[in-house]
C-alpha atoms as a PDB file:
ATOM      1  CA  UNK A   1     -10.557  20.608  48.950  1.00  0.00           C
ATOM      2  CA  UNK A   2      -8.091  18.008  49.803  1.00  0.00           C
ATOM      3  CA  UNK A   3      -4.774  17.394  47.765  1.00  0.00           C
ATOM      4  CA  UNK A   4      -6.042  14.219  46.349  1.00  0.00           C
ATOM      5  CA  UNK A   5      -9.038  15.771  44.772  1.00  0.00           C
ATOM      6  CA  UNK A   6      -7.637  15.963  41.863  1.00  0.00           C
ATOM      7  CA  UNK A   7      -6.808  11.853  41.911  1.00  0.00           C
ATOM      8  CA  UNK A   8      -9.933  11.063  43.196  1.00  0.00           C
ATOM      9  CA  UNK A   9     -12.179  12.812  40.517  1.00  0.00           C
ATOM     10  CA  UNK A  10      -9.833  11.380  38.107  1.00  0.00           C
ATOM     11  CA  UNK A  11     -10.297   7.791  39.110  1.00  0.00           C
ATOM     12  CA  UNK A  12     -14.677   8.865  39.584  1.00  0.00           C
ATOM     13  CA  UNK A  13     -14.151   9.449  35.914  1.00  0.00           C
ATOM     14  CA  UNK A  14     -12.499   6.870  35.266  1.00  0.00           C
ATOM     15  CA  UNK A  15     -14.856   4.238  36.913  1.00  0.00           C
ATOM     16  CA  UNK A  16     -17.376   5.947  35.356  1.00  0.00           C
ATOM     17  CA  UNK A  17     -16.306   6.124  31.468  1.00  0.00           C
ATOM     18  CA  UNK A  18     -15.982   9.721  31.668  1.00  0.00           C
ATOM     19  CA  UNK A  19     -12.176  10.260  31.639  1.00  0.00           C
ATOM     20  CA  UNK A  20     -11.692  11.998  28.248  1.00  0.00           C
ATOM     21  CA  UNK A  21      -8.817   9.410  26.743  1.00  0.00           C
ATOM     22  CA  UNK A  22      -7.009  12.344  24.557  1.00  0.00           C
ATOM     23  CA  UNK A  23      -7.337  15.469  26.687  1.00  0.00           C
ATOM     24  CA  UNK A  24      -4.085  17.008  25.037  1.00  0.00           C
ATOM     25  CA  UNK A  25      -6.151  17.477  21.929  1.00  0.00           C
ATOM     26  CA  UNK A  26      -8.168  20.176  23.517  1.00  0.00           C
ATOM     27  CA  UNK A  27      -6.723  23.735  22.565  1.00  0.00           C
ATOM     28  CA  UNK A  28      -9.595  25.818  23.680  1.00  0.00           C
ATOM     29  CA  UNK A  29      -8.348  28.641  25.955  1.00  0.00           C
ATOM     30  CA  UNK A  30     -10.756  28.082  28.718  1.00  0.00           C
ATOM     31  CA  UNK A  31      -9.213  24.700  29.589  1.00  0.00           C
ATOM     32  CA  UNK A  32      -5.821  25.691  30.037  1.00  0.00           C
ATOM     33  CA  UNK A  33      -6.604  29.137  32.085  1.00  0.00           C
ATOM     34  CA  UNK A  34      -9.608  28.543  34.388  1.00  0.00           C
ATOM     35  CA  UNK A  35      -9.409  25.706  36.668  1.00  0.00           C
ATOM     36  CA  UNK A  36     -13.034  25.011  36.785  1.00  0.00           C
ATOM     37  CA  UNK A  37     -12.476  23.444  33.311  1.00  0.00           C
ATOM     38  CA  UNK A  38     -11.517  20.247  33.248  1.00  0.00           C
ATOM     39  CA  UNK A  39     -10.316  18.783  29.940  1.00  0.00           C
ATOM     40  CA  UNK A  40      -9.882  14.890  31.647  1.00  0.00           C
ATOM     41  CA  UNK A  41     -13.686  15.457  32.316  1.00  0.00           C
ATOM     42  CA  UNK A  42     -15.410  14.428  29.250  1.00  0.00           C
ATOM     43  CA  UNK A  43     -18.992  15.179  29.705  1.00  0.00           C
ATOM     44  CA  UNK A  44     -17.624  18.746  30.777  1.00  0.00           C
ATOM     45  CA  UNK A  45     -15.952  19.340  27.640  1.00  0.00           C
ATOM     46  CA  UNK A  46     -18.664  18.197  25.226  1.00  0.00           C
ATOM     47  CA  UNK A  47     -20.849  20.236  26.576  1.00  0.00           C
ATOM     48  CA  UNK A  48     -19.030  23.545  26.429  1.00  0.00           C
ATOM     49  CA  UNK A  49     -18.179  22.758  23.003  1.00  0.00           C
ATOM     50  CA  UNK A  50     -22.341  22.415  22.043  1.00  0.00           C
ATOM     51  CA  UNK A  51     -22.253  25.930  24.292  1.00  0.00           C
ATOM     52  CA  UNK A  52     -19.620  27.512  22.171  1.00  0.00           C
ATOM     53  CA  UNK A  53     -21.488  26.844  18.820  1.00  0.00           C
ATOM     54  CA  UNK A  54     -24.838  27.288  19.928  1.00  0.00           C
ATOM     55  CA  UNK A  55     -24.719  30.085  22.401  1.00  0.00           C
ATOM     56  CA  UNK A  56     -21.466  31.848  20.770  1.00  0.00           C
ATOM     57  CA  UNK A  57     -21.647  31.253  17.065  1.00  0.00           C
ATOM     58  CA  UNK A  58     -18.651  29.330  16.915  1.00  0.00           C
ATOM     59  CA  UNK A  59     -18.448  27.634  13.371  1.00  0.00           C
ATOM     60  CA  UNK A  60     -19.259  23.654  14.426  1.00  0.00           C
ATOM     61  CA  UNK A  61     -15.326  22.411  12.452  1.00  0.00           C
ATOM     62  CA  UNK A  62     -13.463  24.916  14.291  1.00  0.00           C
ATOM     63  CA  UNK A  63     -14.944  24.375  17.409  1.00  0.00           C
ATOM     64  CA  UNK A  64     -14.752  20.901  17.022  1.00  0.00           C
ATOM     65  CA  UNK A  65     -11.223  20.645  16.436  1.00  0.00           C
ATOM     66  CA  UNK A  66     -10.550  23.020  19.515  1.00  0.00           C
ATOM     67  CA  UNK A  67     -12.496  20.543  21.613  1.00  0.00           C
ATOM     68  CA  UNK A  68     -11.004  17.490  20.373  1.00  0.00           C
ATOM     69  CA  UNK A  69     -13.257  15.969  18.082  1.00  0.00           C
ATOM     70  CA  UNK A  70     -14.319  15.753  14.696  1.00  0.00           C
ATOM     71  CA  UNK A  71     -17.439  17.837  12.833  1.00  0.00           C
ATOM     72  CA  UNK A  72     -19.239  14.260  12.873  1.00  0.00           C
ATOM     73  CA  UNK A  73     -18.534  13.426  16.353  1.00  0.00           C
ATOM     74  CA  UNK A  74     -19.843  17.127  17.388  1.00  0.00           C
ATOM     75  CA  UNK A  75     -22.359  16.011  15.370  1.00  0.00           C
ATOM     76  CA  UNK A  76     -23.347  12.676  17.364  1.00  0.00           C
ATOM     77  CA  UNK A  77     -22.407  14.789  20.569  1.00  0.00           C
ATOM     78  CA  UNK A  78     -25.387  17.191  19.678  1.00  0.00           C
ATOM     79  CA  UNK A  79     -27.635  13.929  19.100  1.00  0.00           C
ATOM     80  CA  UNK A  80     -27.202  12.726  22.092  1.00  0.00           C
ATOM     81  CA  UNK A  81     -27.887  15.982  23.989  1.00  0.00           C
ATOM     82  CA  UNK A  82     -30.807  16.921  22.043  1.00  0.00           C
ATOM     83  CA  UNK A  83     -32.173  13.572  22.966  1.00  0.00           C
ATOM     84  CA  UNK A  84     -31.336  13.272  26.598  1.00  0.00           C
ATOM     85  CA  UNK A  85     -29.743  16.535  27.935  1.00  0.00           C
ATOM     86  CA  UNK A  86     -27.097  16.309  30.096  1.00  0.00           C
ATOM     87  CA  UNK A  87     -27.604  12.803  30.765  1.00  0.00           C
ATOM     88  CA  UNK A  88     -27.069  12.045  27.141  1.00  0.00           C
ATOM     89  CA  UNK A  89     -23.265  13.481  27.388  1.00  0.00           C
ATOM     90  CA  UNK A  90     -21.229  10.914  29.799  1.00  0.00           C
ATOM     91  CA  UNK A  91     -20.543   7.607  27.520  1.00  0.00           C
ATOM     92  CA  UNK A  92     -22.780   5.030  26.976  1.00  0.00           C
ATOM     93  CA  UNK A  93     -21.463   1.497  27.313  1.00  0.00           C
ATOM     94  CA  UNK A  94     -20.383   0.030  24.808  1.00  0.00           C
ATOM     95  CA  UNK A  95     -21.274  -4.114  23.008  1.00  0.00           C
ATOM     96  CA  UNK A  96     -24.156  -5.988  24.354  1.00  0.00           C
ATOM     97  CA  UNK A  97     -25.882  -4.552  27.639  1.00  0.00           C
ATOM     98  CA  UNK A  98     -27.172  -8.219  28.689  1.00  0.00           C
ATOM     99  CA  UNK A  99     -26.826 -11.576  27.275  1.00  0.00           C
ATOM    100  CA  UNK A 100     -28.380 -11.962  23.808  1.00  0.00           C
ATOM    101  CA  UNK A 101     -27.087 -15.366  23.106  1.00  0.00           C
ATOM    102  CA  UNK A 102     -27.930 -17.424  26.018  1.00  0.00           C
ATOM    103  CA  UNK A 103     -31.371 -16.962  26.252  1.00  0.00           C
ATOM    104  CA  UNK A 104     -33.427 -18.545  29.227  1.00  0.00           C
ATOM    105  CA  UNK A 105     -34.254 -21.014  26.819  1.00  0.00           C
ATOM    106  CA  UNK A 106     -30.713 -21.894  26.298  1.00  0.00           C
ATOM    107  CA  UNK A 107     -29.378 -21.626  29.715  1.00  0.00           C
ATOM    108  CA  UNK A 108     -32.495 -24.149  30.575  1.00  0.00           C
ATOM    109  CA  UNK A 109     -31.279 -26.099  28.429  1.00  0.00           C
ATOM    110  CA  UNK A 110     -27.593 -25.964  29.900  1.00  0.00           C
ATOM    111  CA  UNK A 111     -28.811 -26.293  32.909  1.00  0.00           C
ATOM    112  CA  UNK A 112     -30.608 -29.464  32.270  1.00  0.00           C
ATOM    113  CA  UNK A 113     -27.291 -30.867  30.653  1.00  0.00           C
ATOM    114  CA  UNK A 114     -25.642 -30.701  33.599  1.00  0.00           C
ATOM    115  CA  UNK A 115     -28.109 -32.249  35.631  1.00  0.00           C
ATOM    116  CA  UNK A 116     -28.237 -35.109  33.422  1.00  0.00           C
ATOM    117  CA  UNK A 117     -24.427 -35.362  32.636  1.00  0.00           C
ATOM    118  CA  UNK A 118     -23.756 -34.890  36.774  1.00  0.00           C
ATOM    119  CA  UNK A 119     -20.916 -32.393  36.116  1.00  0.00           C
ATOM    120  CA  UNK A 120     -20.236 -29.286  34.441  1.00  0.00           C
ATOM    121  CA  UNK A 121     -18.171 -29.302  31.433  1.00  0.00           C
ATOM    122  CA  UNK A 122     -18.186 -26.485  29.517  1.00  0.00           C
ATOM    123  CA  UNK A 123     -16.470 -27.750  26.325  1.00  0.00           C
ATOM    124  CA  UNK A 124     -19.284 -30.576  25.925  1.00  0.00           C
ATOM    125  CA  UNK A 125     -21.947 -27.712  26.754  1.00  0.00           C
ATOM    126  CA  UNK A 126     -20.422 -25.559  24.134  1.00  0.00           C
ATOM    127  CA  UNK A 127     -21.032 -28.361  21.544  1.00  0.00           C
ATOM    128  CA  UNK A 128     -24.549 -29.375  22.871  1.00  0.00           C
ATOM    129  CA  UNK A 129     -25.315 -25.896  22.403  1.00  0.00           C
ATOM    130  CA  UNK A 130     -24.118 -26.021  19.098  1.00  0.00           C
ATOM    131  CA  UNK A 131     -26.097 -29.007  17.982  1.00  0.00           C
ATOM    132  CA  UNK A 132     -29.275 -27.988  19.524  1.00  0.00           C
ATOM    133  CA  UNK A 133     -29.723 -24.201  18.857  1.00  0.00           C
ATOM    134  CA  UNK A 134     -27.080 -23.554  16.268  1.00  0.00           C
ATOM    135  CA  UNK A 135     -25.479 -20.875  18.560  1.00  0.00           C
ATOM    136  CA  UNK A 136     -21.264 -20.311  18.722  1.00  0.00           C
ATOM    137  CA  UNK A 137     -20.594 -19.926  22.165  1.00  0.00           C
ATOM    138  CA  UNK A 138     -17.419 -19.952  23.924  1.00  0.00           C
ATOM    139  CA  UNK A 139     -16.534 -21.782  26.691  1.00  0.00           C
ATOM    140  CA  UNK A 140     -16.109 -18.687  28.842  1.00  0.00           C
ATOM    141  CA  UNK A 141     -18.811 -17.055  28.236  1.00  0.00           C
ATOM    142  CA  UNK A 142     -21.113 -20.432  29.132  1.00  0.00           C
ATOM    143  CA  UNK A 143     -18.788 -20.612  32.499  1.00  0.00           C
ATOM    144  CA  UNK A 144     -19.575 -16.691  33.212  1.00  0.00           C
ATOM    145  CA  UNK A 145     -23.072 -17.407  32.617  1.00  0.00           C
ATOM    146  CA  UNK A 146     -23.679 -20.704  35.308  1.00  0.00           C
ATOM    147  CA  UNK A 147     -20.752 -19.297  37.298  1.00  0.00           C
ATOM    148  CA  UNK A 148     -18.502 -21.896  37.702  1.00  0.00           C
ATOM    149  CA  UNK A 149     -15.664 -20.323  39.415  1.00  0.00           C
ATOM    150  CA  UNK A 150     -12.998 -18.472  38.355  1.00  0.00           C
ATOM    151  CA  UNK A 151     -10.595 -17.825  34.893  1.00  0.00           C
ATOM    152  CA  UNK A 152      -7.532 -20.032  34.707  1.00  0.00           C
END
């Protein structure tokens, strides 16, 4: 392996949403003397924490704590793997996953504004959106949406 290994898996992680933000909080032995174990991996160190209670017999608070979590979030941890194995470790993305305000209805409509008005202005879009559908929008989000250039 190259000397940068370590970087790049960090930064994998990273982009991924799989660096573990706090991995000073784990205390279990195995992280500190084996290499293999990576405590900045996060999906790594859930899942030898489910290992250690289920296959070892840890007690779930203990464990937990040694792992850097709480008994809930082992808890939710366990939920997720019973549900979807090892793909239901790594973090899920957080907030909306798509647009659930501006509907295709909506951005019709939008659209059609700005054919009639002959230029794009997102403050009087924000209001006719507003007045027609009863929606709070901001400005940014209706500029992200018809991608008109970039953030000031």
């Amino acid at each position: 392996m190259s000397e940068d290994h370590p970087q790049a898996k960090r930064e994998k992680l990273k982009e991924q949403g799989n660096l573990n933000p706090h991995p000073e909080r784990i205390s279990d032995p195995l992280f500190s003397e084996d290499s293999f174990f990576d405590p900045r991996d996060l999906p790594q160190v859930k899942y030898e924490m489910l290992r250690r209670v289920q296959t070892e017999g840890r007690p779930v608070t203990r464990t937990a704590a040694d792992f850097g979590f709480s008994r809930r979030g082992y808890y939710q941890i366990k939920a997720a793997f019973n549900q979807g194995g090892l793909l239901g470790l790594p973090r899920k993305k957080r907030g909306p996953q798509r647009r659930h305000k501006l509907t295709d209805e909506v951005m019709d409509f939008l659209v059609e504004r700005i054919e009639e008005e002959g230029e794009f202005k997102a403050p009087a879009l924000v209001s006719a959106a507003a007045e027609r559908f009863g929606l709070k929008v901001h400005r940014r989000t209706i500029e992200r949406a018809l991608g008109s250039g970039k953030k000031k």
